[in-house]
Structures are given as C-alpha cells and as structure tokens.
C-alpha atoms as a PDB file:
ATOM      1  CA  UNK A   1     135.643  67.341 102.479  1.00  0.00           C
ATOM      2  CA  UNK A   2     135.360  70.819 101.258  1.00  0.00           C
ATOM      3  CA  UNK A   3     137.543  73.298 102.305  1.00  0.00           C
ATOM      4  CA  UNK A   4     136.681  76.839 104.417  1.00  0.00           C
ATOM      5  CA  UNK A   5     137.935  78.883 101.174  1.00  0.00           C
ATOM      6  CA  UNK A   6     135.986  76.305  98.688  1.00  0.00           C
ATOM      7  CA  UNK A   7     132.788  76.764 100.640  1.00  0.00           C
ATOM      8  CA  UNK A   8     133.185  80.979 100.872  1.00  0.00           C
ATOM      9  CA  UNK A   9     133.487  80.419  97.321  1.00  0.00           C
ATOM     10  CA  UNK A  10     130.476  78.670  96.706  1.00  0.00           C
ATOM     11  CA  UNK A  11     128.081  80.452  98.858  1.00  0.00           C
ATOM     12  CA  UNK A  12     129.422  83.756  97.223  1.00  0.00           C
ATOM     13  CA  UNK A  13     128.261  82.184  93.902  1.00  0.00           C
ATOM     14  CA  UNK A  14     125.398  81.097  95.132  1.00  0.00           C
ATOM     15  CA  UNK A  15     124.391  83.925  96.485  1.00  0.00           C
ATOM     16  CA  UNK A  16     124.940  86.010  93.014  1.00  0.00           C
ATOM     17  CA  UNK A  17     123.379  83.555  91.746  1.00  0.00           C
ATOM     18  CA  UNK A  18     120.231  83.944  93.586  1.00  0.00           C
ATOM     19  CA  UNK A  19     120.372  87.925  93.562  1.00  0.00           C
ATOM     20  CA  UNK A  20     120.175  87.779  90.049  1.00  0.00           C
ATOM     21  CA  UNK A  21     117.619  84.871  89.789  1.00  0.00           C
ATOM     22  CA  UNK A  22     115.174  87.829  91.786  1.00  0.00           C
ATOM     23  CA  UNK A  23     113.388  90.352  90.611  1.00  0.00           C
ATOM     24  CA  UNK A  24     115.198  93.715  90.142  1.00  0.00           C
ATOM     25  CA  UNK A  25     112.641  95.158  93.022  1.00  0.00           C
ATOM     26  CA  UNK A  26     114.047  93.016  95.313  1.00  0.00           C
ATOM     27  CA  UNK A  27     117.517  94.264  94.571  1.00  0.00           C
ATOM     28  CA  UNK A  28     116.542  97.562  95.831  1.00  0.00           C
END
C-alpha cells in the first residue's frame, strides 16, 4: 500500500519532474 505522505511525495516529484520536462514557455 502506499502511504498518504508517500504518494504527496511522489506526485510532488512528478510534477517537477514534468515542469521541467516542458518547455520554458510553458513555465510562464
């Protein structure tokens, strides 16, 4: 099972990790 903090934790990485796979146009 994964855990309520494990998951924040992993969909807060993913999530950087997908801002920074985009283009920097995007960010804006």
């Amino acid at each position: 099972e994964i855990r309520l903090k494990d998951q924040e934790l992993i969909r807060a990485l993913f999530e950087r990790a997908t801002s920074l796979s985009l283009p920097p146009k995007k960010m804006k």
